[in-house]
PDB file of N, CA and C in Angstrom:
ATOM      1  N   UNK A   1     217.301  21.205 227.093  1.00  0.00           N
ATOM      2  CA  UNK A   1     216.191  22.077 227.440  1.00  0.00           C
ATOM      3  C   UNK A   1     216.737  23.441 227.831  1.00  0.00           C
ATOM      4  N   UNK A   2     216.342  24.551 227.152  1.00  0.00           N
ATOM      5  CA  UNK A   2     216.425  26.087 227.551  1.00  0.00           C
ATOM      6  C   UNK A   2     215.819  26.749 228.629  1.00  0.00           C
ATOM      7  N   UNK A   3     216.966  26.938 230.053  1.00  0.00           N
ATOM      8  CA  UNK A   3     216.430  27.676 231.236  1.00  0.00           C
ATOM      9  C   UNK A   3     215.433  28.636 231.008  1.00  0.00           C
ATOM     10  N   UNK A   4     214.293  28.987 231.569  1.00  0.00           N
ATOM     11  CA  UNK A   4     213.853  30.022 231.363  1.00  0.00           C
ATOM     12  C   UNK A   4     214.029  31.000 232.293  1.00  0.00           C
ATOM     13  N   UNK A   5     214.372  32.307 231.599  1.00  0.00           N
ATOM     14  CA  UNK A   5     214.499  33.446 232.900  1.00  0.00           C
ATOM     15  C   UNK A   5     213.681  34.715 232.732  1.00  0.00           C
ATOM     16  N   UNK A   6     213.831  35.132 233.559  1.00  0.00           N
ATOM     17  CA  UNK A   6     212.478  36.139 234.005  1.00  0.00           C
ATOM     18  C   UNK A   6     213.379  37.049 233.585  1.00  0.00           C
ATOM     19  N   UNK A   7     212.373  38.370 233.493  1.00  0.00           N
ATOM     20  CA  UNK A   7     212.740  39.974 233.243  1.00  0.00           C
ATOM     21  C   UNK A   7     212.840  40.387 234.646  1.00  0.00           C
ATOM     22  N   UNK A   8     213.233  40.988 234.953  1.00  0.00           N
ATOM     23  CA  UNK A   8     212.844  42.194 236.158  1.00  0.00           C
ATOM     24  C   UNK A   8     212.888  43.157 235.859  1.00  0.00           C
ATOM     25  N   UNK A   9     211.462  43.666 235.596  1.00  0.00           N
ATOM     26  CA  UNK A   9     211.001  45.320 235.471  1.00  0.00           C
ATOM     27  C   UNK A   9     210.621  45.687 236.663  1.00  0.00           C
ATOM     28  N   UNK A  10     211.002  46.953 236.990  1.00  0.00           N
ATOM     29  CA  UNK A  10     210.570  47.898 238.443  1.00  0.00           C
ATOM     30  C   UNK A  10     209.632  49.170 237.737  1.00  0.00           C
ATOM     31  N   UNK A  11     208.691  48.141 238.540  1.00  0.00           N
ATOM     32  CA  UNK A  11     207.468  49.355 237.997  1.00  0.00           C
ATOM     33  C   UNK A  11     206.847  49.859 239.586  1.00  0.00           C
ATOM     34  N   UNK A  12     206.243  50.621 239.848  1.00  0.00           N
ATOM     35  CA  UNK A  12     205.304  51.228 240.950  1.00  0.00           C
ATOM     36  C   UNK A  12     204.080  50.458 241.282  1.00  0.00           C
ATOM     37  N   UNK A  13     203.534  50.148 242.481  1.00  0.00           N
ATOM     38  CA  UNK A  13     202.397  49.509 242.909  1.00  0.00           C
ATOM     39  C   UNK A  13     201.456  49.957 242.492  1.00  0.00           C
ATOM     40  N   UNK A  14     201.680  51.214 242.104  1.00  0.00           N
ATOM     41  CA  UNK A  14     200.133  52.225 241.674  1.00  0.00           C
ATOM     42  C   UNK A  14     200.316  51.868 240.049  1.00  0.00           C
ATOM     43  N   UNK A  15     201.433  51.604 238.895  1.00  0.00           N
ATOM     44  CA  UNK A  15     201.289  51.219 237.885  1.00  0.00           C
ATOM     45  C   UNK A  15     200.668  49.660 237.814  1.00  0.00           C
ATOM     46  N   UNK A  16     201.205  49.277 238.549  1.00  0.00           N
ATOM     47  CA  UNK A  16     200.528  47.400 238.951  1.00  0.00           C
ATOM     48  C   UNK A  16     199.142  47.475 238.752  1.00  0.00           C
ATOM     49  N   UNK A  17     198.946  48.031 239.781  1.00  0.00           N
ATOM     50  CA  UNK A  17     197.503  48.379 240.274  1.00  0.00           C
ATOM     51  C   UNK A  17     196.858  48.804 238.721  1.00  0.00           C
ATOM     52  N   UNK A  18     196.976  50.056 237.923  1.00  0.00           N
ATOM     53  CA  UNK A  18     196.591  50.486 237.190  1.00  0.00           C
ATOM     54  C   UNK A  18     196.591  49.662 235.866  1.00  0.00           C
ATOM     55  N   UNK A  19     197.763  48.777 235.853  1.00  0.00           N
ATOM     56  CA  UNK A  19     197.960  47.760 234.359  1.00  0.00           C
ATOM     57  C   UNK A  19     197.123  46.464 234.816  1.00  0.00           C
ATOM     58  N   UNK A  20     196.791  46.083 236.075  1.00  0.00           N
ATOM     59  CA  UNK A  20     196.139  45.126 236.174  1.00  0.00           C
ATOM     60  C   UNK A  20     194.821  45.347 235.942  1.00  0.00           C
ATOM     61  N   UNK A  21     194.026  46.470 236.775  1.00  0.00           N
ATOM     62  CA  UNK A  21     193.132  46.679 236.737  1.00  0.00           C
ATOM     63  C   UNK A  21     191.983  46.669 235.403  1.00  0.00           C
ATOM     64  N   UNK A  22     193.035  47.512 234.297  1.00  0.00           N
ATOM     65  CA  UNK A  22     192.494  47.561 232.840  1.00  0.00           C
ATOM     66  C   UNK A  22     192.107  46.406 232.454  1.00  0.00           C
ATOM     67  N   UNK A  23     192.860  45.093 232.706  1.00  0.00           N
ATOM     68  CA  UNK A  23     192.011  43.708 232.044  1.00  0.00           C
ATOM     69  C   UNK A  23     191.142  43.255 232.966  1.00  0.00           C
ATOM     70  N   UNK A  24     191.090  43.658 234.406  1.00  0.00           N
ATOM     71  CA  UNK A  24     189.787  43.151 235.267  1.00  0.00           C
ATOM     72  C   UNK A  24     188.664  43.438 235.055  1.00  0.00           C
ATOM     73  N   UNK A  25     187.713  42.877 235.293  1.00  0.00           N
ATOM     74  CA  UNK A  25     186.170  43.399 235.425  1.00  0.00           C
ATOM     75  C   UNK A  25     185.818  44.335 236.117  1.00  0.00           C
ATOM     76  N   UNK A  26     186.589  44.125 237.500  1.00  0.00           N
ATOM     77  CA  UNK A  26     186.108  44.802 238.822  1.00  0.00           C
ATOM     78  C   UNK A  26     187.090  45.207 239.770  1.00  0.00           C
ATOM     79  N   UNK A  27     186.648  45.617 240.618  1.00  0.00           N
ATOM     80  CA  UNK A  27     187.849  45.745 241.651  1.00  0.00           C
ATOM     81  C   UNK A  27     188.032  44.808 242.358  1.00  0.00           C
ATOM     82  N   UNK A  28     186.976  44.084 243.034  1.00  0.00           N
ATOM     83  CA  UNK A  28     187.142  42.694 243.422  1.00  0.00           C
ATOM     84  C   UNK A  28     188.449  41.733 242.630  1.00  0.00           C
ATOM     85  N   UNK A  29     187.987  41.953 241.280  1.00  0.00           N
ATOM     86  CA  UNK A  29     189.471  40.531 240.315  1.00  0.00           C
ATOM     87  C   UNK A  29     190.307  41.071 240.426  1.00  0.00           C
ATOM     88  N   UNK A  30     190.746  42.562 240.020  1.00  0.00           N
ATOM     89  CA  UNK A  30     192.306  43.476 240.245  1.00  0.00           C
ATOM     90  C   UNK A  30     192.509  43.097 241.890  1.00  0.00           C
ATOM     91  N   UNK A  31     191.943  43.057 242.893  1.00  0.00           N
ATOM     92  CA  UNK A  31     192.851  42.748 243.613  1.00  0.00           C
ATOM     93  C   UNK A  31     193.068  41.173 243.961  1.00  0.00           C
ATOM     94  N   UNK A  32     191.843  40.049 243.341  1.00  0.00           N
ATOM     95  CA  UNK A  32     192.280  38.966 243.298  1.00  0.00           C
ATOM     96  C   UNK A  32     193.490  38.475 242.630  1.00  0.00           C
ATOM     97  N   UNK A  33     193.670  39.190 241.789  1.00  0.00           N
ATOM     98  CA  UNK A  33     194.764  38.765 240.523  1.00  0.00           C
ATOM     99  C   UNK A  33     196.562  39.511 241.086  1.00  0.00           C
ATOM    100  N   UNK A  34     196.119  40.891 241.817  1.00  0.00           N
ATOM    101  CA  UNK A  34     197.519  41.330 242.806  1.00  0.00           C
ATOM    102  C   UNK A  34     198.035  40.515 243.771  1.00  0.00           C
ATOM    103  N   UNK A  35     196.816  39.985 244.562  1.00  0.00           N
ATOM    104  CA  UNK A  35     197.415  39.210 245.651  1.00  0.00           C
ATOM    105  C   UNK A  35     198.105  37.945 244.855  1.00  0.00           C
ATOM    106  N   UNK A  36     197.508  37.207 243.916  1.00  0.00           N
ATOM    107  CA  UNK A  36     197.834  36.034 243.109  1.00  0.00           C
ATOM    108  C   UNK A  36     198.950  36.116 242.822  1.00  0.00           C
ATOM    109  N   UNK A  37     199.688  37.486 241.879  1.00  0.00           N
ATOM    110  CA  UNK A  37     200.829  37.593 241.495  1.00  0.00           C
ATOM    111  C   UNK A  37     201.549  37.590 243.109  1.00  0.00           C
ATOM    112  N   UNK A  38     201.526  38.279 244.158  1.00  0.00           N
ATOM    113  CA  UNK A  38     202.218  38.275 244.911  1.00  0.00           C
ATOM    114  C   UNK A  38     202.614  36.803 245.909  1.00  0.00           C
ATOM    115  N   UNK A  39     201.408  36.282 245.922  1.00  0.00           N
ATOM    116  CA  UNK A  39     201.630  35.118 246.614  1.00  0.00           C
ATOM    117  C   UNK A  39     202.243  34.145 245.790  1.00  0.00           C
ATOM    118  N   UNK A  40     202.383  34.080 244.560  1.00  0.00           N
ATOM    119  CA  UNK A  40     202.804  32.930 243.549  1.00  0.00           C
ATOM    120  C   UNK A  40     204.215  33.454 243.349  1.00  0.00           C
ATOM    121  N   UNK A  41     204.595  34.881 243.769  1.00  0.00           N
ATOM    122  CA  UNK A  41     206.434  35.136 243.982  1.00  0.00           C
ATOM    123  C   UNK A  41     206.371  35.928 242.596  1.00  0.00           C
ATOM    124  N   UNK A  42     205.269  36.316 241.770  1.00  0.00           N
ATOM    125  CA  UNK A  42     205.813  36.982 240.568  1.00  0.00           C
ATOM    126  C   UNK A  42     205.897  38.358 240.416  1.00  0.00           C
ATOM    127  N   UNK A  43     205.703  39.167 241.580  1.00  0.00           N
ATOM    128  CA  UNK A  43     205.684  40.699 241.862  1.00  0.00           C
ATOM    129  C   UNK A  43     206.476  40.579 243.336  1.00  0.00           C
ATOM    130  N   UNK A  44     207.181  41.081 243.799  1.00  0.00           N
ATOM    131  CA  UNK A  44     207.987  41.416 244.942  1.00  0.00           C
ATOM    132  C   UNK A  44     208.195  42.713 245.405  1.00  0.00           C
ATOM    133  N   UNK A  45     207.721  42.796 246.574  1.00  0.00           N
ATOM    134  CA  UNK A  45     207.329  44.494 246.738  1.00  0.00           C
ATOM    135  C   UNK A  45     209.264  44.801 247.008  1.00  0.00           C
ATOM    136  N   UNK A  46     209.684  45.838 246.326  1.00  0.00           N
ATOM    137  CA  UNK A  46     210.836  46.675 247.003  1.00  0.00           C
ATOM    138  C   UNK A  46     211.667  47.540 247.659  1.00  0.00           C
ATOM    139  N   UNK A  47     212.067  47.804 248.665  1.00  0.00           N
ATOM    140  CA  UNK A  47     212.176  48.379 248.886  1.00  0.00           C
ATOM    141  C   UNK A  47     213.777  49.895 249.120  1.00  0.00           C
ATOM    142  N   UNK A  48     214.193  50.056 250.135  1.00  0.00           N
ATOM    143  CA  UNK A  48     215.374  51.035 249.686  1.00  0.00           C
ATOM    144  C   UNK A  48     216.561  50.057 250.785  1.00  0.00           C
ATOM    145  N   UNK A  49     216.120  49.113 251.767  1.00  0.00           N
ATOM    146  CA  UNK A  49     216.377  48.231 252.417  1.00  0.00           C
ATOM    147  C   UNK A  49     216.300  47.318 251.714  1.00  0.00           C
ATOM    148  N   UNK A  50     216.070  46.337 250.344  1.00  0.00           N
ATOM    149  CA  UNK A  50     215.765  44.915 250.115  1.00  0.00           C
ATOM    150  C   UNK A  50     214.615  45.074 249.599  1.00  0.00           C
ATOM    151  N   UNK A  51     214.592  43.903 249.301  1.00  0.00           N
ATOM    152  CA  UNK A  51     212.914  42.892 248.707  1.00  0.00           C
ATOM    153  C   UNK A  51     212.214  42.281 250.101  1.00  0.00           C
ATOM    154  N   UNK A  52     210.858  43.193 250.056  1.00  0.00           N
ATOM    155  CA  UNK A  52     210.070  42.644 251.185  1.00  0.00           C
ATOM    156  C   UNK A  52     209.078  41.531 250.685  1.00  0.00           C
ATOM    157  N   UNK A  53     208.658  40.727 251.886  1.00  0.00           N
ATOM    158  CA  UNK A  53     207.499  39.949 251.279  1.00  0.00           C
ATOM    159  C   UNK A  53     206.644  40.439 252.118  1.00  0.00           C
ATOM    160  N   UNK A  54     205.109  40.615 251.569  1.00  0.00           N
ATOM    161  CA  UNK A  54     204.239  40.967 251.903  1.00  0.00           C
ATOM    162  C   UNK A  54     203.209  40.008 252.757  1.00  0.00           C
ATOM    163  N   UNK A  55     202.309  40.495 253.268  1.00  0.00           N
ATOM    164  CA  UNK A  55     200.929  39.448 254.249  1.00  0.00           C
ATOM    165  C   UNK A  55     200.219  39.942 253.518  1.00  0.00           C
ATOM    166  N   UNK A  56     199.589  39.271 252.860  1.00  0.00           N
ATOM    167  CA  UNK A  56     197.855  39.646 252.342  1.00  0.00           C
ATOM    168  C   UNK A  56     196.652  38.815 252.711  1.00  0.00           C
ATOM    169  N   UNK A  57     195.720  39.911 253.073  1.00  0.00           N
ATOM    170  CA  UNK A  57     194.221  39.407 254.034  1.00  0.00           C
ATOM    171  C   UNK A  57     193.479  39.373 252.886  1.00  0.00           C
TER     172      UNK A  57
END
C-alpha cells in the first residue's frame, strides 16, 4: 500500500477565506467549512514563531 502525503502550500487566511468562500453558498458555510478544515488538522494557522493551533467558537 502507497503512503499518502500531503502538499504543504502556504497560502494567506484572507486567500483561504476567499478560495473557500467561492464554492459556499453563504457566509454562514465559508465559515462552517474554515473551522472544519481547521479542526480536522487540514489548515494550520502559521506563524513567524511556529504552527499555532487555533480555538474556534
Amino acid at each position: 500500500m502507497k503512503a499518502h502525503t500531503h502538499s504543504k502550500t502556504t497560502i494567506s487566511l484572507g486567500d483561504l477565506v476567499s478560495t473557500v468562500s467561492s464554492y459556499a453558498r453563504n457566509e454562514r458555510e465559508t465559515l462552517a467549512a474554515i473551522q472544519d478544515l481547521f479542526r480536522k488538522g487540514n489548515v494550520v494557522a502559521k506563524t513567524r514563531h511556529g504552527c499555532k493551533r487555533l480555538k474556534l467558537a
